[in-house]
Protein backbone atom coordinates (compact mmCIF):
# COMPACT_ATOMS: atom_id res chain seq x y z
CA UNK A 1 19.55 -0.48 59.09
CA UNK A 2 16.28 -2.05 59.65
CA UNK A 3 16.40 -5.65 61.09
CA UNK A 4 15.18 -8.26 58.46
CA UNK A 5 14.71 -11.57 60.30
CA UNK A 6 16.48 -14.52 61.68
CA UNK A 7 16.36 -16.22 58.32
CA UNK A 8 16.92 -13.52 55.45
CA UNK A 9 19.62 -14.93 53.27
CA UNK A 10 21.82 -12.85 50.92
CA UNK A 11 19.88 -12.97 47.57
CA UNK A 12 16.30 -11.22 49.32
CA UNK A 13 14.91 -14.31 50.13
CA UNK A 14 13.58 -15.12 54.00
CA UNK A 15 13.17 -18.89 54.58
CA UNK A 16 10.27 -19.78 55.71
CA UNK A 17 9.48 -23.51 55.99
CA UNK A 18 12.45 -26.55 54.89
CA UNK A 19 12.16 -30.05 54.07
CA UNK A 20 15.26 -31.52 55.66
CA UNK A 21 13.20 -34.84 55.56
CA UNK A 22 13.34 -34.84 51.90
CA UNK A 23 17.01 -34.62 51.25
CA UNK A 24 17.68 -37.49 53.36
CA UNK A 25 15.11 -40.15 51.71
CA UNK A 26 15.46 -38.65 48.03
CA UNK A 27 17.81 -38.08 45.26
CA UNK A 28 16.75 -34.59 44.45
CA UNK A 29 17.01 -33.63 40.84
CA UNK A 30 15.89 -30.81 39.00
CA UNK A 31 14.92 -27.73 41.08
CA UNK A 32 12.04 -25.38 39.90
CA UNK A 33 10.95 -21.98 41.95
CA UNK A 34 7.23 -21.92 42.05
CA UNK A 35 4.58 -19.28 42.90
CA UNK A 36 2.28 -20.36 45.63
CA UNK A 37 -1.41 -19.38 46.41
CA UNK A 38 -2.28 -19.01 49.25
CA UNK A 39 -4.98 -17.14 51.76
CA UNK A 40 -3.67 -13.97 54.32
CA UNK A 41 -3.59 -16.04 57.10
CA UNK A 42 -1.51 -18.83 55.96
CA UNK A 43 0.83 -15.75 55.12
CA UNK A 44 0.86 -14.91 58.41
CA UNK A 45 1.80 -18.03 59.40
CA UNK A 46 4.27 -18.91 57.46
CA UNK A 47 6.01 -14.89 57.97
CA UNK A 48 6.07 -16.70 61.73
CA UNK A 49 7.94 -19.71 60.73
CA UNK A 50 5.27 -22.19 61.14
CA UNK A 51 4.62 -24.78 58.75
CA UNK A 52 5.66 -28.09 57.80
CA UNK A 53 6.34 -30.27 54.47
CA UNK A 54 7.54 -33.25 56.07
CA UNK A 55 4.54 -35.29 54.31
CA UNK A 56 4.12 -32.85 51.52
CA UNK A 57 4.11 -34.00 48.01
CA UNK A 58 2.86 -32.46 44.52
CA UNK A 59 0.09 -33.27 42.34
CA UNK A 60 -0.50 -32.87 38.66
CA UNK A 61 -3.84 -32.77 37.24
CA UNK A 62 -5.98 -31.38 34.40
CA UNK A 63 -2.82 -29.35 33.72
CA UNK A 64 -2.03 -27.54 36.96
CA UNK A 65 -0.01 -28.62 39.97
CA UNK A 66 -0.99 -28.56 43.63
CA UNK A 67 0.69 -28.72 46.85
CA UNK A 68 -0.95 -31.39 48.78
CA UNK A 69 -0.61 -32.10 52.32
CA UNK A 70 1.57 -29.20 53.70
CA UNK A 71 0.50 -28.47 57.13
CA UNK A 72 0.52 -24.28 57.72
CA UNK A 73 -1.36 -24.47 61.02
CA UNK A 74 -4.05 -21.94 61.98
CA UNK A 75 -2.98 -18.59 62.08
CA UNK A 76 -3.05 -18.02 66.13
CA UNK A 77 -4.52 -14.49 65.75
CA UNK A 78 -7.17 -14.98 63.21
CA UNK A 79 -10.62 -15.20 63.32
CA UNK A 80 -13.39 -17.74 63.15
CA UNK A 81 -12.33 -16.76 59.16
CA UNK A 82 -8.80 -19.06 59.39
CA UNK A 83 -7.89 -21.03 56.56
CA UNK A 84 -8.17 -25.05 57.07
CA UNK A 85 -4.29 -26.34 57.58
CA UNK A 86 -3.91 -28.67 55.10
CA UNK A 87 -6.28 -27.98 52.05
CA UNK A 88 -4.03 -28.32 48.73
CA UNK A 89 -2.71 -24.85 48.04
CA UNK A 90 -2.26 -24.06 43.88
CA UNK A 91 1.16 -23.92 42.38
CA UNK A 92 2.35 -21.22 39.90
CA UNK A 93 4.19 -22.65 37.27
CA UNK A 94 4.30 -22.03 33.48
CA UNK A 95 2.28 -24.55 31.20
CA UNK A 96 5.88 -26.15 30.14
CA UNK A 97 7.03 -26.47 33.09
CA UNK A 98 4.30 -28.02 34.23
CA UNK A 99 4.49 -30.88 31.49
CA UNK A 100 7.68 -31.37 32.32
CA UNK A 101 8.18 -32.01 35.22
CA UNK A 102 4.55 -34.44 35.51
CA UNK A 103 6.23 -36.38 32.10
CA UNK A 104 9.81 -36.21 34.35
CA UNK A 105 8.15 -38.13 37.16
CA UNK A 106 6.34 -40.96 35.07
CA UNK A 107 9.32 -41.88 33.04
CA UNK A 108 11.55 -42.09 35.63
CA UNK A 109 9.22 -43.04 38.51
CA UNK A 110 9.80 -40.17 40.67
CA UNK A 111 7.79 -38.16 42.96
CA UNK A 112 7.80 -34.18 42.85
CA UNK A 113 8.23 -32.77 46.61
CA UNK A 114 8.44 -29.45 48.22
CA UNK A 115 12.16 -29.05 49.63
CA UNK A 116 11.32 -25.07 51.00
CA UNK A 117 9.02 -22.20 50.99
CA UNK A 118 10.55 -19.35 51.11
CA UNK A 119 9.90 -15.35 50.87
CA UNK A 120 11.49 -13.33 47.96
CA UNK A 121 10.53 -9.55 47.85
CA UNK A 122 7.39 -10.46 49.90
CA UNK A 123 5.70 -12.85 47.62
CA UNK A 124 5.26 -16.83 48.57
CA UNK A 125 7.80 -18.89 46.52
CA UNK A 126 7.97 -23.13 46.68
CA UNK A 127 10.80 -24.75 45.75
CA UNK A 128 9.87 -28.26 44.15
CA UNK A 129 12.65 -31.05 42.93
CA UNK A 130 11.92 -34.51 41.22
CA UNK A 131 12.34 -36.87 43.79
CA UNK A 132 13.68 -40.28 43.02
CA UNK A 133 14.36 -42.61 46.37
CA UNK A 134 16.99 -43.71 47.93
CA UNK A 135 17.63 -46.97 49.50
CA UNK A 136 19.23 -47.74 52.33
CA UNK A 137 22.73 -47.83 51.51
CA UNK A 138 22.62 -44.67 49.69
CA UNK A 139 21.25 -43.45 53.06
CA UNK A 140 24.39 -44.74 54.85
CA UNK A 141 26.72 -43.60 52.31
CA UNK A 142 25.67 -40.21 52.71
CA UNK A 143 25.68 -40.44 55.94
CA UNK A 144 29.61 -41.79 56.11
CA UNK A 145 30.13 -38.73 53.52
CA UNK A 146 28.92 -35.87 55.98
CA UNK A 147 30.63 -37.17 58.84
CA UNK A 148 34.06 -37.21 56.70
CA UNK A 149 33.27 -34.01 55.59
CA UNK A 150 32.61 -33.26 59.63
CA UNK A 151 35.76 -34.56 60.80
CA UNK A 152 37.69 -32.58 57.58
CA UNK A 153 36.55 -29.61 58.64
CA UNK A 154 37.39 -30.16 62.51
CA UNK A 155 40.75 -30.80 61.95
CA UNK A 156 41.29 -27.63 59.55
CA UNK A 157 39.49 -25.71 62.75
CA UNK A 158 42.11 -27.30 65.06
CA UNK A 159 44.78 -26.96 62.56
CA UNK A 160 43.59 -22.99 61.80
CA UNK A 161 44.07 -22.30 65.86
């Protein structure tokens, strides 16, 4: 059995980069798998688990959608060749999809953000969600909501000994 990473999950997939930022300031709605284009050494980056979308967002215009301001730093092997860190990278979506979810976020006043990019059989995948803020009380509820959910699952441990 050949080893296949810290991060491979069941379904073939290898997490490379999450947005645990977004979860906590959004209601995420909506998920859609994109394709994402990118340049070898931002490959070789992100195989290496570096990357961030902590202030990463999606744009939609003239009919495509971009991924702008993900950080993939510089790849540390490369060459004078390296890509620049935080150029907007082009999203692979279908036409519809595309409509969708840019007619999604205007009605509703939403953002679209990255929440992961991920590896399935070796290609670059984004996951994007429509993003619609929360305030702060939502913020504490969920945050009363994990910790019951915390202390729920100590005492079945405890109980369980």
């Amino acid at each position: 059995m050949g080893n296949t990473g810290g991060n491979a999950q069941k379904d073939g997939t290898k997490l490379a980069v999450q947005n645990r930022r977004a979860r906590h300031d959004y209601h995420l709605e909506d998920p859609v798998e994109a394709g994402l284009v990118l340049v070898g050494t931002e490959v070789k980056s992100l195989r290496s688990g570096q990357g961030s979308l902590a202030e990463a967002w999606v744009r939609i215009a003239d009919g495509e959608a971009w991924l702008m301001q993900c950080h993939i730093p510089e790849y540390e092997y490369g060459n004078r060749n390296n890509h620049d860190p935080v150029r907007p990278r082009k999203l692979l979506l279908h036409r519809g999809q595309i409509r969708r979810l840019g007619s999604q976020a205007a009605q509703q006043q939403a953002v679209i953000v990255p929440t992961r990019i991920y590896f399935r059989d070796g290609r670059a995948k984004v996951e994007v969600a429509l993003a619609k803020s929360k305030n702060k009380a939502d913020r504490r509820q969920d945050l009363k909501e994990r910790q019951a959910r915390r202390d729920v699952d100590r005492a079945l441990k405890e109980r369980n000994r």
